[in-house]
Protein backbone atom coordinates (compact mmCIF):
# COMPACT_ATOMS: atom_id res chain seq x y z
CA UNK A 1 -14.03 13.04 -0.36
CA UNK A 2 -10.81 10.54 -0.93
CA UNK A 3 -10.78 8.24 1.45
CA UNK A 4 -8.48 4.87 1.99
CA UNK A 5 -9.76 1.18 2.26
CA UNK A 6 -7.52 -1.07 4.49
CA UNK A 7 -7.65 -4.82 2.72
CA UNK A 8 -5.06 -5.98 4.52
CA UNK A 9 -2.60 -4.82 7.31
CA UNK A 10 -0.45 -7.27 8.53
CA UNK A 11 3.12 -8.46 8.06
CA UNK A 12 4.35 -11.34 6.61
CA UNK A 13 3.69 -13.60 9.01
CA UNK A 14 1.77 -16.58 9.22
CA UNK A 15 -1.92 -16.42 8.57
CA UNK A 16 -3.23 -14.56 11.34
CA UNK A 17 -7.23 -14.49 12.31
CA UNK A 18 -8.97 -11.96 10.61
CA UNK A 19 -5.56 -10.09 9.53
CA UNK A 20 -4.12 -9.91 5.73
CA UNK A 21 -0.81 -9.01 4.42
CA UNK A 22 -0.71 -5.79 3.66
CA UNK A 23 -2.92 -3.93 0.74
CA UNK A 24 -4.72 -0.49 0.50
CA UNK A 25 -6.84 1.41 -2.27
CA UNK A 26 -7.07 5.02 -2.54
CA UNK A 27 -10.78 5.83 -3.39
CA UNK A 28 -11.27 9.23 -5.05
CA UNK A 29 -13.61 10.55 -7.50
CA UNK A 30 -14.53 7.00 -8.62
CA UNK A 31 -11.49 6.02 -9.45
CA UNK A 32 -9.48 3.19 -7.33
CA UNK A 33 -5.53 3.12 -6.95
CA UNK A 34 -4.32 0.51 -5.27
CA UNK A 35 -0.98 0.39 -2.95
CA UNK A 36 0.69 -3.44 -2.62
CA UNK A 37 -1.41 -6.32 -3.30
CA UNK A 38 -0.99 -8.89 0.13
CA UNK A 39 -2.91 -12.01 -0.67
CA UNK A 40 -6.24 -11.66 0.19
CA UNK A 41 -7.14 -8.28 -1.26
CA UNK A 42 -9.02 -9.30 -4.54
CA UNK A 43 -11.68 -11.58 -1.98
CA UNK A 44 -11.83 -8.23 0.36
CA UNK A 45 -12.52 -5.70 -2.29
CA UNK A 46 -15.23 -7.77 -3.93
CA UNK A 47 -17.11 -8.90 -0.49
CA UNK A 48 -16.46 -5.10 0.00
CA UNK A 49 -18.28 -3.78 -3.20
CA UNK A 50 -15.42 -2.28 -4.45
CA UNK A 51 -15.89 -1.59 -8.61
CA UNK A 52 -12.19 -3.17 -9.37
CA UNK A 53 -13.02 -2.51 -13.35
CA UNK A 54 -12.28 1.01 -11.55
CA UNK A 55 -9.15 0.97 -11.07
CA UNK A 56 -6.25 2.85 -12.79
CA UNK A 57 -3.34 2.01 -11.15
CA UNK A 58 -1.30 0.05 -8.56
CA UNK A 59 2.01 0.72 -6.88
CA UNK A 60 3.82 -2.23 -4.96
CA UNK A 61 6.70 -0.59 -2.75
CA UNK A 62 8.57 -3.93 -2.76
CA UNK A 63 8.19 -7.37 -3.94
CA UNK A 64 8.27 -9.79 -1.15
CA UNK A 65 5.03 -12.20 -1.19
CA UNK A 66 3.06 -10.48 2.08
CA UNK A 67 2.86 -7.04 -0.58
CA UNK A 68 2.59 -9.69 -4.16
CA UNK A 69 1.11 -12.62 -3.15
CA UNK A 70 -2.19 -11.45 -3.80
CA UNK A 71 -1.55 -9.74 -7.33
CA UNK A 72 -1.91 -12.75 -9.94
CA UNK A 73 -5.61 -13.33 -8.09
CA UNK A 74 -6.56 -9.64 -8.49
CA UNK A 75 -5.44 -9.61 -12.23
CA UNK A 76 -7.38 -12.87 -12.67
CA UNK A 77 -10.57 -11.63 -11.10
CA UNK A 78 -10.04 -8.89 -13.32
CA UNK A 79 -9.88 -10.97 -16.36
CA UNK A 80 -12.97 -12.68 -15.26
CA UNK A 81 -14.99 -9.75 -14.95
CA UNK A 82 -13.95 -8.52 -18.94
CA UNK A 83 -14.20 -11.78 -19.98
CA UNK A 84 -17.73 -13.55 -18.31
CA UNK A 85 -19.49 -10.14 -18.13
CA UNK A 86 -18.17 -7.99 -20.59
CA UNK A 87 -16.51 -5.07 -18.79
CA UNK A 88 -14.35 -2.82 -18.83
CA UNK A 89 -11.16 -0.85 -16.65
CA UNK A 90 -11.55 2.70 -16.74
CA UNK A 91 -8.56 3.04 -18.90
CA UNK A 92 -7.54 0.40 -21.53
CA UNK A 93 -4.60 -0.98 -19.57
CA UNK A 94 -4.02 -1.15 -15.76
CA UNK A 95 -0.74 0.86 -14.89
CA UNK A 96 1.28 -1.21 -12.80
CA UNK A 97 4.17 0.37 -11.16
CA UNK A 98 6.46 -2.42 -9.18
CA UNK A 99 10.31 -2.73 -8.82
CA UNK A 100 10.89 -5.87 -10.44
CA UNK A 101 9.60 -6.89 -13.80
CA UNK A 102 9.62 -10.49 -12.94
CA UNK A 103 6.92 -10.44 -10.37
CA UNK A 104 4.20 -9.26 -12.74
CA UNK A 105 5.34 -11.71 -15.41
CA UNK A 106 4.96 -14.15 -13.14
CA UNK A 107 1.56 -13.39 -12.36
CA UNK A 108 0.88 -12.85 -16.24
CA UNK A 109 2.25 -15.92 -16.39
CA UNK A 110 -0.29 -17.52 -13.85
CA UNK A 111 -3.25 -15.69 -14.60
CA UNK A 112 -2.95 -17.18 -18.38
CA UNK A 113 -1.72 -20.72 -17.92
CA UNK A 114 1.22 -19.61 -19.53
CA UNK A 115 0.25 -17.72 -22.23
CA UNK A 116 0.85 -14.29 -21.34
CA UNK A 117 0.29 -12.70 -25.11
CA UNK A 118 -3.67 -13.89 -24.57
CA UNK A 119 -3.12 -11.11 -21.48
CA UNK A 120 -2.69 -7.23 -23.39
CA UNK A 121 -4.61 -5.16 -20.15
CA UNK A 122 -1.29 -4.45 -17.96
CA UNK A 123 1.03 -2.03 -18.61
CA UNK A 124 4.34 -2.27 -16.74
CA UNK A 125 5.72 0.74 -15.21
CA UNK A 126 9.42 0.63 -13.38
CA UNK A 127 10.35 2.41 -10.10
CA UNK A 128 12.37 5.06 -9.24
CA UNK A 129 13.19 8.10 -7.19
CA UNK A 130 10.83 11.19 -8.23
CA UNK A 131 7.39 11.62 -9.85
CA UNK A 132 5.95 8.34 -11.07
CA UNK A 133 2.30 9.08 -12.26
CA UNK A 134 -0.23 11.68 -11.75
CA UNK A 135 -3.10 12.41 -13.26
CA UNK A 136 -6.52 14.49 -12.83
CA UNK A 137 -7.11 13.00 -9.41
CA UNK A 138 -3.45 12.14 -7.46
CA UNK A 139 0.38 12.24 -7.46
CA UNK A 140 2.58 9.76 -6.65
CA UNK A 141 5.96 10.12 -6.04
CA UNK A 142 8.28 7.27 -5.37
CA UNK A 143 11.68 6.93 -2.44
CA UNK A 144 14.33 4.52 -2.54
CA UNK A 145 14.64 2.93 1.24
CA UNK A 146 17.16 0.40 2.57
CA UNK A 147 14.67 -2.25 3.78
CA UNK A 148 16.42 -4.65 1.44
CA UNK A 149 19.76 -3.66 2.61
CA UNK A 150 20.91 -1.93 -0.33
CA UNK A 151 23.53 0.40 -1.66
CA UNK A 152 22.16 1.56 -4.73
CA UNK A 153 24.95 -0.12 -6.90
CA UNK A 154 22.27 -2.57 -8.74
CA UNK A 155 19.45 0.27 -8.62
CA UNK A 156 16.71 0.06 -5.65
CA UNK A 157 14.02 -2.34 -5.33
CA UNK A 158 12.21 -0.96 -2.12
CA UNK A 159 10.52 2.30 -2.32
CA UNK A 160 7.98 4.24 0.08
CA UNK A 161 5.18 6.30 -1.74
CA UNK A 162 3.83 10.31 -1.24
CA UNK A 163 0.39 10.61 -2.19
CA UNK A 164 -0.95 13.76 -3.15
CA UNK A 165 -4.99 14.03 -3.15
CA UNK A 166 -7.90 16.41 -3.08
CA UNK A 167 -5.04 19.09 -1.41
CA UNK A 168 -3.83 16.46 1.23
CA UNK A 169 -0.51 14.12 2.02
CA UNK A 170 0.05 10.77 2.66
CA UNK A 171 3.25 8.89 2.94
CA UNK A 172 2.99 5.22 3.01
CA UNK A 173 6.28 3.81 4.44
CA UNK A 174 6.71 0.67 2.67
CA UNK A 175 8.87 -1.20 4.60
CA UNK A 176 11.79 0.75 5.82
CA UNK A 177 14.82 -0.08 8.11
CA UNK A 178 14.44 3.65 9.49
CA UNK A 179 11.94 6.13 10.34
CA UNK A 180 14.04 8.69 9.26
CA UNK A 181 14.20 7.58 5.77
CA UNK A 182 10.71 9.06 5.62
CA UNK A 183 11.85 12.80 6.15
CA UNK A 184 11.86 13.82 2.68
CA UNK A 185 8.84 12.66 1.58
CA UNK A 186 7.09 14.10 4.79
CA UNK A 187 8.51 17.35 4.07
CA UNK A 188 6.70 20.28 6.14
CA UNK A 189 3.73 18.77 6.95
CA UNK A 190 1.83 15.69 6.74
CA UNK A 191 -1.92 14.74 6.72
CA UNK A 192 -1.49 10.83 7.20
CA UNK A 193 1.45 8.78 7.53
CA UNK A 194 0.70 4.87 7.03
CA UNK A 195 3.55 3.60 8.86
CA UNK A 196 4.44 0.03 9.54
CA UNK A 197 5.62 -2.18 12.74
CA UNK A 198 6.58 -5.53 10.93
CA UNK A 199 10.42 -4.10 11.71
CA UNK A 200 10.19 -1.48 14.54
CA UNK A 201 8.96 -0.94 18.16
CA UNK A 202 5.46 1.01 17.76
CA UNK A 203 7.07 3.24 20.91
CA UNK A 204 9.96 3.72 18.96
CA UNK A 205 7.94 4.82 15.55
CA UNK A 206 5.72 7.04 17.94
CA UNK A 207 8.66 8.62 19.30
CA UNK A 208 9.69 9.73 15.80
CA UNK A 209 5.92 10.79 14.60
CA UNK A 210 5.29 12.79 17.60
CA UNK A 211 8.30 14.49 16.67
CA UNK A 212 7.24 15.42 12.79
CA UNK A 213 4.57 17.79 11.35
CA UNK A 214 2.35 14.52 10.94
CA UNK A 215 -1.59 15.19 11.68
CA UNK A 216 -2.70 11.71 11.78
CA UNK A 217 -1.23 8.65 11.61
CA UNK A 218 -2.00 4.77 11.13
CA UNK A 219 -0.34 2.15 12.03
CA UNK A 220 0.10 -1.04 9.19
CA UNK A 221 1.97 -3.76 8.42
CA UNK A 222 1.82 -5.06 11.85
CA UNK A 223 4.64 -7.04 13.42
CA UNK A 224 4.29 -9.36 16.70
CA UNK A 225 3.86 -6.21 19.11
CA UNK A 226 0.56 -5.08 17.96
CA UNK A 227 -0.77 -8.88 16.80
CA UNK A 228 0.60 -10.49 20.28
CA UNK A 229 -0.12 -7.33 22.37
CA UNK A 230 -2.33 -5.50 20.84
CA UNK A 231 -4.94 -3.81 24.07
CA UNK A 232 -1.21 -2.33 24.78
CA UNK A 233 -0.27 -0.78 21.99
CA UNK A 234 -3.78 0.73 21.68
CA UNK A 235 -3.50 2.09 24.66
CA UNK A 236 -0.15 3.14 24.10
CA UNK A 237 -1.77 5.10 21.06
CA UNK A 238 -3.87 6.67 22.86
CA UNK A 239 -1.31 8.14 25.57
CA UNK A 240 0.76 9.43 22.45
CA UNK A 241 -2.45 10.80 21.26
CA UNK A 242 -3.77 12.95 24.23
CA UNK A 243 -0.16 13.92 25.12
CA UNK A 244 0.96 15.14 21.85
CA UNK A 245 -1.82 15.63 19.84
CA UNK A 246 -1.62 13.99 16.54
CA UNK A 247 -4.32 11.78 15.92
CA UNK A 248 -2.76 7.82 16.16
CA UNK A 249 -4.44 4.70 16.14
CA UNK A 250 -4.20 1.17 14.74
CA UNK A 251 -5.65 0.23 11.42
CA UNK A 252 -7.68 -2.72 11.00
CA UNK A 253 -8.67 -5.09 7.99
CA UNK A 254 -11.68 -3.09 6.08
CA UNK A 255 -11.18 0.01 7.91
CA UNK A 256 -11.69 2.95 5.66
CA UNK A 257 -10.15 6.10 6.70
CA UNK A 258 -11.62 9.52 4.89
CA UNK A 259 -9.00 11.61 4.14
């Protein structure tokens, strides 16, 4: 069974107790995929046995530091692990998938001391609108949204993700300035929606669930509703929840949702 492993789930704020910027991994059939890469996820998917030689791929919907600032650590834990122990990743390269270029060099760049040719294990993948990988185990399809406040003119840097597993759907918002942007990707139906509150009212985002074919849905990326108040937006969860009847709660650090 697939089955997602919160690593982080706040916004970028300041540190928060016991909350990370935001950072998931898909776990399916052994295989790890990894969506954003906040800044504490390497630490939380060591401590949380996860096999990171395991992992194939990694999608970053945006590139501002509470979804990057973790990346150069994970690709230097990485590095550790093939070169102290003499592993592995399941394929030769890691697929990385992220809107600007210049982010991963710059953690190349880090990871290396400034010798990125020494580092041959990532493979950069751009972003765009449509199909960007899929293999044996899950799809991933990639759309544009106007969290960055952009008109397409210089291409989009700010994408939201459908996930196709084991028969299921996710959508993972990304950051978006609209709920609606979402539509498409949702489509008819909907197993789990990962929908962030660093931007929007969580009434205002359940208003617009409750009113899709959604099943389930968690909320990430928290904003200063659910940190500051967050016994009332459970609660407020819950009432959605028993009224409507799509299954709605509040994801945690190292939660891990089966699909």
């Amino acid at each position: 069974m697939a089955k997602i492993r919160f690593l982080g789930t706040c916004s970028g704020t300041e540190p928060i107790l016991g909350m990370h910027h935001t950072s998931f991994i898909l776990e399916t059939n052994g295989v790890n995929y990894w969506f954003d890469a906040g800044e504490n996820c390497s630490y939380y998917a060591f401590t949380s046995s996860v096999d990171v030689m395991n992992t194939k791929a990694l999608f970053i919907s945006h590139t501002h530091i509470d979804h990057t600032g973790g990346l150069a650590n994970l690709l230097h834990s990485i590095r550790k692990l093939i070169v102290r122990e003499n592993r592995s990743l399941i394929n030769e390269k890691l697929k990385v998938f992220i809107p600007k270029k210049e982010i991963l060099d710059c953690a190349v760049t880090l990871v290396t001391n400034g010798r990125p040719n020494d580092f041959d294990i990532v493979e950069y993948n751009s972003v765009q609108d449509g199909v960007l990988f899929e293999d044996r185990n899950v799809k991933v399809t990639a759309l544009h949204n106007r969290h960055l406040g952009e008109d397409g003119s210089n291409g989009w840097h700010s994408y939201s993700y459908l996930i196709e597993v084991e028969g299921k759907k996710i959508v993972f918002s990304g950051d978006v300035k609209n709920s609606v942007e979402l539509d498409e990707l949702i489509g008819s139906h909907c197993d789990l929606l990962l929908h962030e509150t660093g931007h929007h009212k969580v009434e205002k985002v359940l208003d617009y669930v409750v009113s899709k074919p959604v099943k389930k849905m968690r909320f990430i990326h928290h904003g200063r509703e659910i940190i500051n108040e967050p016994i009332k937006c459970e609660n407020l969860c819950a009432t959605y929840s028993e009224k409507y009847g799509v299954d709605i709660k509040i994801a945690r650090d190292l939660n891990v949702e089966e699909i």
